[in-house]
C-alpha atoms as a PDB file:
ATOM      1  CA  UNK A   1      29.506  96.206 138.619  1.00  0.00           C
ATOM      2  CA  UNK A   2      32.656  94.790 140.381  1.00  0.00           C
ATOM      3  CA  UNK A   3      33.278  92.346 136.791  1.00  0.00           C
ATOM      4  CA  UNK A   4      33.287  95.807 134.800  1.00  0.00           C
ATOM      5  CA  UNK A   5      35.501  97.554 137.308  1.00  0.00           C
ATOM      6  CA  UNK A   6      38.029  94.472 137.545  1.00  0.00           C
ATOM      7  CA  UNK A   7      38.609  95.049 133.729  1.00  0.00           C
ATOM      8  CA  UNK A   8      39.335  98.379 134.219  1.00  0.00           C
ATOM      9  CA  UNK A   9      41.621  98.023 136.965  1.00  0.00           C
ATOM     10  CA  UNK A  10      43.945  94.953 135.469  1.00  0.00           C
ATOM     11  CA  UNK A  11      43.820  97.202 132.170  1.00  0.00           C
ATOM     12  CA  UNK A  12      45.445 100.573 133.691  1.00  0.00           C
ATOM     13  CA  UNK A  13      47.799  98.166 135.537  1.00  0.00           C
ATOM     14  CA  UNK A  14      48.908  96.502 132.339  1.00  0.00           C
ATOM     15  CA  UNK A  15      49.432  99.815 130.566  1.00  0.00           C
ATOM     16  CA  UNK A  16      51.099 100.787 133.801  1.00  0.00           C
ATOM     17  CA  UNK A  17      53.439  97.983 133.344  1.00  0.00           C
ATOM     18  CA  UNK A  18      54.329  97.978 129.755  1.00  0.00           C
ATOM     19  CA  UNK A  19      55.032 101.255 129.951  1.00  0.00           C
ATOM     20  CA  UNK A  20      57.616 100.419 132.535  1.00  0.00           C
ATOM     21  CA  UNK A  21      59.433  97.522 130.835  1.00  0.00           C
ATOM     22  CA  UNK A  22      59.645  99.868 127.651  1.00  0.00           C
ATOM     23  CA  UNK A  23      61.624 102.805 129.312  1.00  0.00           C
ATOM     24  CA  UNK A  24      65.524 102.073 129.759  1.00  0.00           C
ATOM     25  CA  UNK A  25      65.472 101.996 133.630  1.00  0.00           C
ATOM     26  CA  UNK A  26      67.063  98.648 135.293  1.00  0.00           C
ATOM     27  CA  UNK A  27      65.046  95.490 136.505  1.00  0.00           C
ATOM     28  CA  UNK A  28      68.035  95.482 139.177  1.00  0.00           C
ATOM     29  CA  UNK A  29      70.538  98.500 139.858  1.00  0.00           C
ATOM     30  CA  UNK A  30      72.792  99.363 143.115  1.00  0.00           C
ATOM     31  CA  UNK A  31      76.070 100.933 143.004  1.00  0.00           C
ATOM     32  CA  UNK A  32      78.534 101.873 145.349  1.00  0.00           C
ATOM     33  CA  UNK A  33      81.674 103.934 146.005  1.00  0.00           C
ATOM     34  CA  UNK A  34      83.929 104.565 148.802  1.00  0.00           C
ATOM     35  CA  UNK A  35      86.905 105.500 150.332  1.00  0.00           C
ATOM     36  CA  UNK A  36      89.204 104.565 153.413  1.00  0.00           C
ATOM     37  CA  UNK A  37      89.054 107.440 154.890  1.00  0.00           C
ATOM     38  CA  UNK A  38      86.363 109.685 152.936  1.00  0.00           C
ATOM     39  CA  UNK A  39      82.769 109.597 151.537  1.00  0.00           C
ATOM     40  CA  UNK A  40      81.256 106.922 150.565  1.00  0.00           C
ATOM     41  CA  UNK A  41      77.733 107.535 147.917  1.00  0.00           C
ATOM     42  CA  UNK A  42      75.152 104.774 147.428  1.00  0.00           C
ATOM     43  CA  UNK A  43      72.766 104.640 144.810  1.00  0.00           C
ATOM     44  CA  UNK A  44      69.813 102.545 144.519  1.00  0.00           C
ATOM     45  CA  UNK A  45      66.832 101.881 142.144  1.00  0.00           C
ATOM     46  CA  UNK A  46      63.507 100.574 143.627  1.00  0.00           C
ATOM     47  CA  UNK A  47      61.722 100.183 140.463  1.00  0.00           C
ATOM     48  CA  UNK A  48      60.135 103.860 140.634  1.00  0.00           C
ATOM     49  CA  UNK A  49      63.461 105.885 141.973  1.00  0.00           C
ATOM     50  CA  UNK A  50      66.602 105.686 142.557  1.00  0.00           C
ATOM     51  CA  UNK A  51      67.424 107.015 146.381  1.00  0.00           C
ATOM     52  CA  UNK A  52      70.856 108.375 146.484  1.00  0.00           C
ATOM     53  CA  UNK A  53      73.101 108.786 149.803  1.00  0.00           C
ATOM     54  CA  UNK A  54      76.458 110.282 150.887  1.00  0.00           C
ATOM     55  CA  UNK A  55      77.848 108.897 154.196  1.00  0.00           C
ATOM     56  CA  UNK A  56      80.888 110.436 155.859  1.00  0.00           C
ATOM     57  CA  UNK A  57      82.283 110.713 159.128  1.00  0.00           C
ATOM     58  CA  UNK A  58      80.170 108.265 160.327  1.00  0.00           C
ATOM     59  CA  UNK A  59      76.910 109.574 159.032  1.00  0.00           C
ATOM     60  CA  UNK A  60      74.395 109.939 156.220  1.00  0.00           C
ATOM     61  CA  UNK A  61      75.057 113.691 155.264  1.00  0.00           C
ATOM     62  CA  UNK A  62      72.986 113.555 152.604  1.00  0.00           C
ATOM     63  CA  UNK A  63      70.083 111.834 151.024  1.00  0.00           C
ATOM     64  CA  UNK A  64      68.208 112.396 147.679  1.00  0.00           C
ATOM     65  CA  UNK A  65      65.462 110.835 145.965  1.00  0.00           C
ATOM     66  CA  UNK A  66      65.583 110.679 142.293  1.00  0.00           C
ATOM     67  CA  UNK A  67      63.577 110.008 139.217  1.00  0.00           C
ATOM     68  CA  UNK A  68      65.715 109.807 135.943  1.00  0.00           C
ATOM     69  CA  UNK A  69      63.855 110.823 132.516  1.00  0.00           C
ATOM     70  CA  UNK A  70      63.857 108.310 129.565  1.00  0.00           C
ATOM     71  CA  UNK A  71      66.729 110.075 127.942  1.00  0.00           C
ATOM     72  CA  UNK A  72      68.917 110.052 131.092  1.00  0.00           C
ATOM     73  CA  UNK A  73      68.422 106.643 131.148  1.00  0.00           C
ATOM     74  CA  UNK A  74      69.164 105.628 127.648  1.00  0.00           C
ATOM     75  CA  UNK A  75      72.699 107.989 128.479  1.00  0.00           C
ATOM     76  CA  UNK A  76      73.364 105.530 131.095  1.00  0.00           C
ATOM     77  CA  UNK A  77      72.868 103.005 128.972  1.00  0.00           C
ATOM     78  CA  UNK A  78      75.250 104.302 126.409  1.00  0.00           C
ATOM     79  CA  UNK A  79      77.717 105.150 129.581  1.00  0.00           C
ATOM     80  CA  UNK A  80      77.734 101.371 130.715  1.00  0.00           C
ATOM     81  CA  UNK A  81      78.541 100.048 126.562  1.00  0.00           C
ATOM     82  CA  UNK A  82      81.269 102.461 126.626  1.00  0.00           C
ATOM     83  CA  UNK A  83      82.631 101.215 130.253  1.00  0.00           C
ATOM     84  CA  UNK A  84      82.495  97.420 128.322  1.00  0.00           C
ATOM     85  CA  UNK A  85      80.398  96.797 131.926  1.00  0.00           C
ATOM     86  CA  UNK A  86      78.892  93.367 130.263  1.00  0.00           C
ATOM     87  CA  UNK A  87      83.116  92.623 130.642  1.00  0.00           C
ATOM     88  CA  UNK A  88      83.133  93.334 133.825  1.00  0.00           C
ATOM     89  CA  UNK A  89      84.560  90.316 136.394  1.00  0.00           C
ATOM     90  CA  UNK A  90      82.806  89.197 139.997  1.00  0.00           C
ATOM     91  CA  UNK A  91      85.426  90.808 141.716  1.00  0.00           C
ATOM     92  CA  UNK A  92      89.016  93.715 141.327  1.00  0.00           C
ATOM     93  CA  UNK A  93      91.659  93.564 144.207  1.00  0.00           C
ATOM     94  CA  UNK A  94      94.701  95.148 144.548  1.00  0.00           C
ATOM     95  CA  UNK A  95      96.288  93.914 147.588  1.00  0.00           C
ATOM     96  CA  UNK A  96      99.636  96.281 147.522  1.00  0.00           C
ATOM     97  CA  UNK A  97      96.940  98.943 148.953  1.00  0.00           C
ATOM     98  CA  UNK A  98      95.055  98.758 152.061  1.00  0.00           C
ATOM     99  CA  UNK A  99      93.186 102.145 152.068  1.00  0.00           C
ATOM    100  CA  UNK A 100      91.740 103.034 149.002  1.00  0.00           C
ATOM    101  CA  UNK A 101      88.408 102.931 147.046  1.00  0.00           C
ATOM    102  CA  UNK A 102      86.182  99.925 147.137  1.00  0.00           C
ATOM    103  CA  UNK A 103      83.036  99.868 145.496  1.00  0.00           C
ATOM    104  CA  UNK A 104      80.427  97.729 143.632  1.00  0.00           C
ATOM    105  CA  UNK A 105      77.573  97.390 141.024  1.00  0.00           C
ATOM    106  CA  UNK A 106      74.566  95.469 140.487  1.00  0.00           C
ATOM    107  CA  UNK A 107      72.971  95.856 137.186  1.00  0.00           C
ATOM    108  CA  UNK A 108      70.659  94.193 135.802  1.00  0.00           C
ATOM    109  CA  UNK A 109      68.737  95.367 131.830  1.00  0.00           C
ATOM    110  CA  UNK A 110      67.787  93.869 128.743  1.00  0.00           C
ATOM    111  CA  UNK A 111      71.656  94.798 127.844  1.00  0.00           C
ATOM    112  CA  UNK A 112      73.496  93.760 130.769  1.00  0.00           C
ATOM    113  CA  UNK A 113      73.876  91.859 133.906  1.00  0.00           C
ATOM    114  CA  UNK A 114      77.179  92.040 136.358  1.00  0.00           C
ATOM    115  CA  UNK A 115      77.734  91.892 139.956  1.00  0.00           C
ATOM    116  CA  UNK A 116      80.998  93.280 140.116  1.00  0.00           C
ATOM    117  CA  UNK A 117      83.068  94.700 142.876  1.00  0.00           C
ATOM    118  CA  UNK A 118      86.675  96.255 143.761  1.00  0.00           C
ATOM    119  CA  UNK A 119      88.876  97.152 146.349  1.00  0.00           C
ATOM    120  CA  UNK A 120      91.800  99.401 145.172  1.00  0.00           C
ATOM    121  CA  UNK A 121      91.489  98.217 141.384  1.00  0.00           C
ATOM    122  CA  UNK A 122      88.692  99.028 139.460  1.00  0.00           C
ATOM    123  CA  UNK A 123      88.409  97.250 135.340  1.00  0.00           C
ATOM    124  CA  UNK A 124      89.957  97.858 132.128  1.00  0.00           C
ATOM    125  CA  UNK A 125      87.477  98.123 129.008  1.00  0.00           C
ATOM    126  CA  UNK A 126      88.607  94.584 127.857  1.00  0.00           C
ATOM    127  CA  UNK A 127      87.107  93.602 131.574  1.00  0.00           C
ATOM    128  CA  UNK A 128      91.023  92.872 132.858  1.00  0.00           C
ATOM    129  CA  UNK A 129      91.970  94.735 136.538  1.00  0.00           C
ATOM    130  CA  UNK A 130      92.991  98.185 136.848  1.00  0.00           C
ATOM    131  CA  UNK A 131      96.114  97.809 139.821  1.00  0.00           C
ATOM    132  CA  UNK A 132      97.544 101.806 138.725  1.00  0.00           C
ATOM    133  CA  UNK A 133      95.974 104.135 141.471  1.00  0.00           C
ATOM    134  CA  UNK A 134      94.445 106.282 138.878  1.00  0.00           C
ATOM    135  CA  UNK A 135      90.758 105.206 137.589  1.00  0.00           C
ATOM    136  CA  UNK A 136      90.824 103.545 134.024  1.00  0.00           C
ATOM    137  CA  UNK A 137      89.327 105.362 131.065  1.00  0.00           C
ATOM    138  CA  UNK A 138      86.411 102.416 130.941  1.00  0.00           C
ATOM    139  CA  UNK A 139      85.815 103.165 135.059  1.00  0.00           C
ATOM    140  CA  UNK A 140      86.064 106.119 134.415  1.00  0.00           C
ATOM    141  CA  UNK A 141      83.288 106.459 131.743  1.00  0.00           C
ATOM    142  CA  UNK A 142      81.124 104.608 134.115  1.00  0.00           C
ATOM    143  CA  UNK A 143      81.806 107.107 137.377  1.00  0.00           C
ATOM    144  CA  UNK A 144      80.636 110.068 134.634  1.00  0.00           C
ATOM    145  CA  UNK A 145      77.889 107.777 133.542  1.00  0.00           C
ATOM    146  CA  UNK A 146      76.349 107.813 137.057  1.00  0.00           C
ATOM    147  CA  UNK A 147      77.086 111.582 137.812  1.00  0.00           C
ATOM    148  CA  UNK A 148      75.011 112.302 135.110  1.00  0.00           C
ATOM    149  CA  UNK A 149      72.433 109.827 135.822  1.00  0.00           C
ATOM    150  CA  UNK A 150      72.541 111.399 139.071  1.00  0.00           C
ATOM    151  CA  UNK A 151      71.720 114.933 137.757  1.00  0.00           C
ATOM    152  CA  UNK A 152      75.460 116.242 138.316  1.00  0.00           C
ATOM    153  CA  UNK A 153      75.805 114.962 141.668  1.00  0.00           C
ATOM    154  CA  UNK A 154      79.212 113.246 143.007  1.00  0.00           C
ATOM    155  CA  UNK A 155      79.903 109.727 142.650  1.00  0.00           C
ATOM    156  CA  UNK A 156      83.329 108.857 143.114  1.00  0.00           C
END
């Protein structure tokens, strides 16, 4: 009995997994944004869902648990191509300002992988820094990438 059930078991958990390497969700995928002196919002991705958190003040105001659909995902996706993420550089620093935005990404798909961060400059679609204090159009496609990926909620 225990050979028949073993079967059965490592079959639903390979159908389990191929179903989740064909969807468009990230192997890897954190993201941060914050300011000096306002919010900061966290996202990350566990595998199953992506936990989302707003900080301020001091403390977590509020915290969210999400699971993006398929199509959500594959909008990402698009979001990230547009941003030229895969251009992306380790690291965006703009040292004339000392109290700005700093935030970061870790993404990981079959389309991309970046670890990229910024304080006060944020990338260019050709992947060159930002140092203007307005958000580029590419960073800009991103931020709107992850609001929607976050269901409408803020993230910037």
């Amino acid at each position: 009995m225990q050979r028949i059930m073993l079967p059965t078991v490592l079959g639903c958990c390979s159908v389990f997994c191929m179903a989740q390497a064909a969807s468009g969700a990230p192997q890897e995928f954190t993201a941060y944004i914050g300011g000096f002196l306002g919010q900061s919002y966290t996202v990350d991705w566990n595998g199953r869902e992506l936990r989302y958190s707003v900080r301020g003040h001091g403390k977590t105001t509020v915290h969210a648990t999400l699971r993006p659909t398929e199509s959500q995902w594959q909008a990402f996706q698009s979001a990230v191509e547009r941003a030229g993420v895969s251009r992306w550089r380790p690291k965006y620093f703009n040292s004339r300002v000392m109290d700005g935005t700093q935030w970061s990404l870790r993404l990981k798909d079959r389309h991309v992988d970046v670890q990229a961060s910024g304080s006060n400059s944020d990338p260019l679609a050709d992947g060159q820094p930002n140092d203007t204090p307005e958000f580029s159009a590419a960073f800009e496609a991103y931020l709107k990438g992850m609001e929607a990926l976050l269901g409408g909620r803020t993230f910037r």
